[in-house]
C-alpha atoms as a PDB file:
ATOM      1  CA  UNK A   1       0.000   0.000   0.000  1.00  0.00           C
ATOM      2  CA  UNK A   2       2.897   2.367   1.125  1.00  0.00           C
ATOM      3  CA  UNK A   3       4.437   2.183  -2.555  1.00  0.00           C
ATOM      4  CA  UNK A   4       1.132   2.925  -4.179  1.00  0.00           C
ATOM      5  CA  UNK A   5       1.016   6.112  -2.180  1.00  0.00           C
ATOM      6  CA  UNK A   6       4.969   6.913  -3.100  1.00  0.00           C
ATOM      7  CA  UNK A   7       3.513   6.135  -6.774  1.00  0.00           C
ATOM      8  CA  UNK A   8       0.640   8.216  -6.676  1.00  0.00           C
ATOM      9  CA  UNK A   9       2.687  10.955  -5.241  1.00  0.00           C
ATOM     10  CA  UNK A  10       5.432  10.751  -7.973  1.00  0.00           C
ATOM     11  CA  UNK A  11       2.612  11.299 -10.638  1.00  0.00           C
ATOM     12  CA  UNK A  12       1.314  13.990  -8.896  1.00  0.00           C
ATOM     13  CA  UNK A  13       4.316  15.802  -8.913  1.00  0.00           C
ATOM     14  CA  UNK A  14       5.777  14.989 -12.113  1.00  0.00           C
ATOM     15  CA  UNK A  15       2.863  15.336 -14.578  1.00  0.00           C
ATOM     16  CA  UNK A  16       0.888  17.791 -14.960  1.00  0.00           C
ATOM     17  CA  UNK A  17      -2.576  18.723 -17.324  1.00  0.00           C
ATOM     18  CA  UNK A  18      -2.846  22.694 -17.690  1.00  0.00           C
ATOM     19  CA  UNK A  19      -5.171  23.803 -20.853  1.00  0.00           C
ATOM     20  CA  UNK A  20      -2.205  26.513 -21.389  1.00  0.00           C
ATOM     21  CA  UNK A  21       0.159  23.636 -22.398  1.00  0.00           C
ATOM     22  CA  UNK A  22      -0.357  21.755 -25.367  1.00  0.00           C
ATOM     23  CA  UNK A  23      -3.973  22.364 -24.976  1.00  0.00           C
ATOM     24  CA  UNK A  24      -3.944  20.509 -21.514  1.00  0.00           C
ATOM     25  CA  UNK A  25      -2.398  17.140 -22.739  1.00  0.00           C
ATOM     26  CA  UNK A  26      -0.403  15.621 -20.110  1.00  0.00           C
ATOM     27  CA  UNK A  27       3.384  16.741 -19.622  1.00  0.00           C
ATOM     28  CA  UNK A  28       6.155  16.491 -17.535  1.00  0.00           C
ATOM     29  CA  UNK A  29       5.847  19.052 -15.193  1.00  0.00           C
ATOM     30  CA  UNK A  30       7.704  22.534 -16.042  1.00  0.00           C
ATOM     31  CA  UNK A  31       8.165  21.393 -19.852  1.00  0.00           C
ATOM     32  CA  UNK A  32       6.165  20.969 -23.093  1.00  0.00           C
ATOM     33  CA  UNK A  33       6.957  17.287 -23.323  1.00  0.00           C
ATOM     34  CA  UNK A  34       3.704  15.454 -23.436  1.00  0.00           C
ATOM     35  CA  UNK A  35       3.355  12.253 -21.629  1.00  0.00           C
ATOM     36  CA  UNK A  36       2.460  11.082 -25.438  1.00  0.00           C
ATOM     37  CA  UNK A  37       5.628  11.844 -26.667  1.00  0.00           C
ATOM     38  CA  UNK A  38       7.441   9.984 -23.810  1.00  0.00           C
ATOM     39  CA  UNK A  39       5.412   6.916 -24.068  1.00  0.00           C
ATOM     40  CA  UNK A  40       5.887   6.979 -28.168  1.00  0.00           C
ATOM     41  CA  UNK A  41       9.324   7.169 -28.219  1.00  0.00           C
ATOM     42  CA  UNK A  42       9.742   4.197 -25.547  1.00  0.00           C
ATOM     43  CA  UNK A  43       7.555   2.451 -28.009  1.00  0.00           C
ATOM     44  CA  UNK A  44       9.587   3.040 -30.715  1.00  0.00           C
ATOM     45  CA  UNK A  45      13.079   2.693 -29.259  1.00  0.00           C
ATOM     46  CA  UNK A  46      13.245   1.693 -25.158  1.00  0.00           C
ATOM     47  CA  UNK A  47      16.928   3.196 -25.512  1.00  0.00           C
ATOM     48  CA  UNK A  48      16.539   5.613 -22.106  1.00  0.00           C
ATOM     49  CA  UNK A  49      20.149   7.285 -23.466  1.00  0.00           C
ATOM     50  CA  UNK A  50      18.476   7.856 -26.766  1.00  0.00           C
ATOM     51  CA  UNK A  51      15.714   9.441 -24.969  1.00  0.00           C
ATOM     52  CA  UNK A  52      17.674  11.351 -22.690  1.00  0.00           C
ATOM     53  CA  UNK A  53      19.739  12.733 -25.805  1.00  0.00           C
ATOM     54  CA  UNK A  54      16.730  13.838 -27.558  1.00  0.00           C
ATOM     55  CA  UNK A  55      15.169  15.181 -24.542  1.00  0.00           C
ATOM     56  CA  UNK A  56      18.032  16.401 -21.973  1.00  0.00           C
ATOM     57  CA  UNK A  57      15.720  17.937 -19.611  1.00  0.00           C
ATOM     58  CA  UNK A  58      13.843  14.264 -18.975  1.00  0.00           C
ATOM     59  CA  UNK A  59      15.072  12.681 -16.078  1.00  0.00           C
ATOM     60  CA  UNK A  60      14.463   9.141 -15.124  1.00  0.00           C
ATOM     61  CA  UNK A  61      11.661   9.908 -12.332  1.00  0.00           C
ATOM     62  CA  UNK A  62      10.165  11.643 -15.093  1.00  0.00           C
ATOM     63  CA  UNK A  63      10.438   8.787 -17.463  1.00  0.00           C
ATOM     64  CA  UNK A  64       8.383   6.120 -14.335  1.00  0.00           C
ATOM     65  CA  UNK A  65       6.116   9.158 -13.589  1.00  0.00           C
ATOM     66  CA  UNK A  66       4.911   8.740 -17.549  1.00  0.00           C
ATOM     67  CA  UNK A  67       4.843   5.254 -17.057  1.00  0.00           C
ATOM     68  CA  UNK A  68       3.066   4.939 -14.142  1.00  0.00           C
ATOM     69  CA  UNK A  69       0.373   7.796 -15.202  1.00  0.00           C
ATOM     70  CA  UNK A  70      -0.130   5.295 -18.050  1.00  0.00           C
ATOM     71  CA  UNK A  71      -0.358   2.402 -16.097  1.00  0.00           C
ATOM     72  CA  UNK A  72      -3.087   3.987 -13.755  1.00  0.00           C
ATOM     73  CA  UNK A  73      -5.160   4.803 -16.753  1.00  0.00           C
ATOM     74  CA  UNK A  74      -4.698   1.521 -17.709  1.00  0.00           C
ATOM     75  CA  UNK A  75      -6.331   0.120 -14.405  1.00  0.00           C
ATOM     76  CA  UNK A  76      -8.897   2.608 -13.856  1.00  0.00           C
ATOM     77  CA  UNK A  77     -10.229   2.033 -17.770  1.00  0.00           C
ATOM     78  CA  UNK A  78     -10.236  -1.530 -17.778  1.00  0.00           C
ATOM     79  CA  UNK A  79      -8.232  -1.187 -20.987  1.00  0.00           C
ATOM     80  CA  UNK A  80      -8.179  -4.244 -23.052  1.00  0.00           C
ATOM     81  CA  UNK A  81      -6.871  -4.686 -26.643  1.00  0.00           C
ATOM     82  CA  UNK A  82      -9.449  -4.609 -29.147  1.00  0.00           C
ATOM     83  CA  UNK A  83     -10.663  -7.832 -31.151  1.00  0.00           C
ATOM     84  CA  UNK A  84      -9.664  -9.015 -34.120  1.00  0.00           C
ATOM     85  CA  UNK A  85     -10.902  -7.279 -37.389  1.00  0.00           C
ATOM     86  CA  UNK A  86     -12.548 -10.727 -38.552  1.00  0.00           C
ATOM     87  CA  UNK A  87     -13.652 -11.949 -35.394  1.00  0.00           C
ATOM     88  CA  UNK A  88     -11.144 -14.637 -35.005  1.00  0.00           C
ATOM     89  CA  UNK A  89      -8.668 -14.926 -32.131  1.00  0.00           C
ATOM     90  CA  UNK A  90      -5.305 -15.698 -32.672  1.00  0.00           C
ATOM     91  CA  UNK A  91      -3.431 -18.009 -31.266  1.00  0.00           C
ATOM     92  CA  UNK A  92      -1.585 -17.727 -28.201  1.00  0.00           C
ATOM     93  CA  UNK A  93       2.456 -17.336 -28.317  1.00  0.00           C
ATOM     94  CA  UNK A  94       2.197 -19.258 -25.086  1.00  0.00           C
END
Protein backbone atom coordinates (compact mmCIF):
# COMPACT_ATOMS: atom_id res chain seq x y z
CA UNK A 1 0.00 0.00 0.00
CA UNK A 2 2.90 2.37 1.12
CA UNK A 3 4.44 2.18 -2.56
CA UNK A 4 1.13 2.93 -4.18
CA UNK A 5 1.02 6.11 -2.18
CA UNK A 6 4.97 6.91 -3.10
CA UNK A 7 3.51 6.14 -6.77
CA UNK A 8 0.64 8.22 -6.68
CA UNK A 9 2.69 10.96 -5.24
CA UNK A 10 5.43 10.75 -7.97
CA UNK A 11 2.61 11.30 -10.64
CA UNK A 12 1.31 13.99 -8.90
CA UNK A 13 4.32 15.80 -8.91
CA UNK A 14 5.78 14.99 -12.11
CA UNK A 15 2.86 15.34 -14.58
CA UNK A 16 0.89 17.79 -14.96
CA UNK A 17 -2.58 18.72 -17.32
CA UNK A 18 -2.85 22.69 -17.69
CA UNK A 19 -5.17 23.80 -20.85
CA UNK A 20 -2.20 26.51 -21.39
CA UNK A 21 0.16 23.64 -22.40
CA UNK A 22 -0.36 21.75 -25.37
CA UNK A 23 -3.97 22.36 -24.98
CA UNK A 24 -3.94 20.51 -21.51
CA UNK A 25 -2.40 17.14 -22.74
CA UNK A 26 -0.40 15.62 -20.11
CA UNK A 27 3.38 16.74 -19.62
CA UNK A 28 6.15 16.49 -17.53
CA UNK A 29 5.85 19.05 -15.19
CA UNK A 30 7.70 22.53 -16.04
CA UNK A 31 8.16 21.39 -19.85
CA UNK A 32 6.17 20.97 -23.09
CA UNK A 33 6.96 17.29 -23.32
CA UNK A 34 3.70 15.45 -23.44
CA UNK A 35 3.36 12.25 -21.63
CA UNK A 36 2.46 11.08 -25.44
CA UNK A 37 5.63 11.84 -26.67
CA UNK A 38 7.44 9.98 -23.81
CA UNK A 39 5.41 6.92 -24.07
CA UNK A 40 5.89 6.98 -28.17
CA UNK A 41 9.32 7.17 -28.22
CA UNK A 42 9.74 4.20 -25.55
CA UNK A 43 7.56 2.45 -28.01
CA UNK A 44 9.59 3.04 -30.72
CA UNK A 45 13.08 2.69 -29.26
CA UNK A 46 13.25 1.69 -25.16
CA UNK A 47 16.93 3.20 -25.51
CA UNK A 48 16.54 5.61 -22.11
CA UNK A 49 20.15 7.29 -23.47
CA UNK A 50 18.48 7.86 -26.77
CA UNK A 51 15.71 9.44 -24.97
CA UNK A 52 17.67 11.35 -22.69
CA UNK A 53 19.74 12.73 -25.80
CA UNK A 54 16.73 13.84 -27.56
CA UNK A 55 15.17 15.18 -24.54
CA UNK A 56 18.03 16.40 -21.97
CA UNK A 57 15.72 17.94 -19.61
CA UNK A 58 13.84 14.26 -18.97
CA UNK A 59 15.07 12.68 -16.08
CA UNK A 60 14.46 9.14 -15.12
CA UNK A 61 11.66 9.91 -12.33
CA UNK A 62 10.16 11.64 -15.09
CA UNK A 63 10.44 8.79 -17.46
CA UNK A 64 8.38 6.12 -14.33
CA UNK A 65 6.12 9.16 -13.59
CA UNK A 66 4.91 8.74 -17.55
CA UNK A 67 4.84 5.25 -17.06
CA UNK A 68 3.07 4.94 -14.14
CA UNK A 69 0.37 7.80 -15.20
CA UNK A 70 -0.13 5.30 -18.05
CA UNK A 71 -0.36 2.40 -16.10
CA UNK A 72 -3.09 3.99 -13.76
CA UNK A 73 -5.16 4.80 -16.75
CA UNK A 74 -4.70 1.52 -17.71
CA UNK A 75 -6.33 0.12 -14.40
CA UNK A 76 -8.90 2.61 -13.86
CA UNK A 77 -10.23 2.03 -17.77
CA UNK A 78 -10.24 -1.53 -17.78
CA UNK A 79 -8.23 -1.19 -20.99
CA UNK A 80 -8.18 -4.24 -23.05
CA UNK A 81 -6.87 -4.69 -26.64
CA UNK A 82 -9.45 -4.61 -29.15
CA UNK A 83 -10.66 -7.83 -31.15
CA UNK A 84 -9.66 -9.01 -34.12
CA UNK A 85 -10.90 -7.28 -37.39
CA UNK A 86 -12.55 -10.73 -38.55
CA UNK A 87 -13.65 -11.95 -35.39
CA UNK A 88 -11.14 -14.64 -35.01
CA UNK A 89 -8.67 -14.93 -32.13
CA UNK A 90 -5.31 -15.70 -32.67
CA UNK A 91 -3.43 -18.01 -31.27
CA UNK A 92 -1.58 -17.73 -28.20
CA UNK A 93 2.46 -17.34 -28.32
CA UNK A 94 2.20 -19.26 -25.09
Amino acid sequence: MERRVADHLAVEDRIVADPAILAGKPVVRGTRIAVELVLAKLAQDPNLDELFADYPRLTVDDVKACLLYAKDLVARRGARPSPPANGRRRASAA
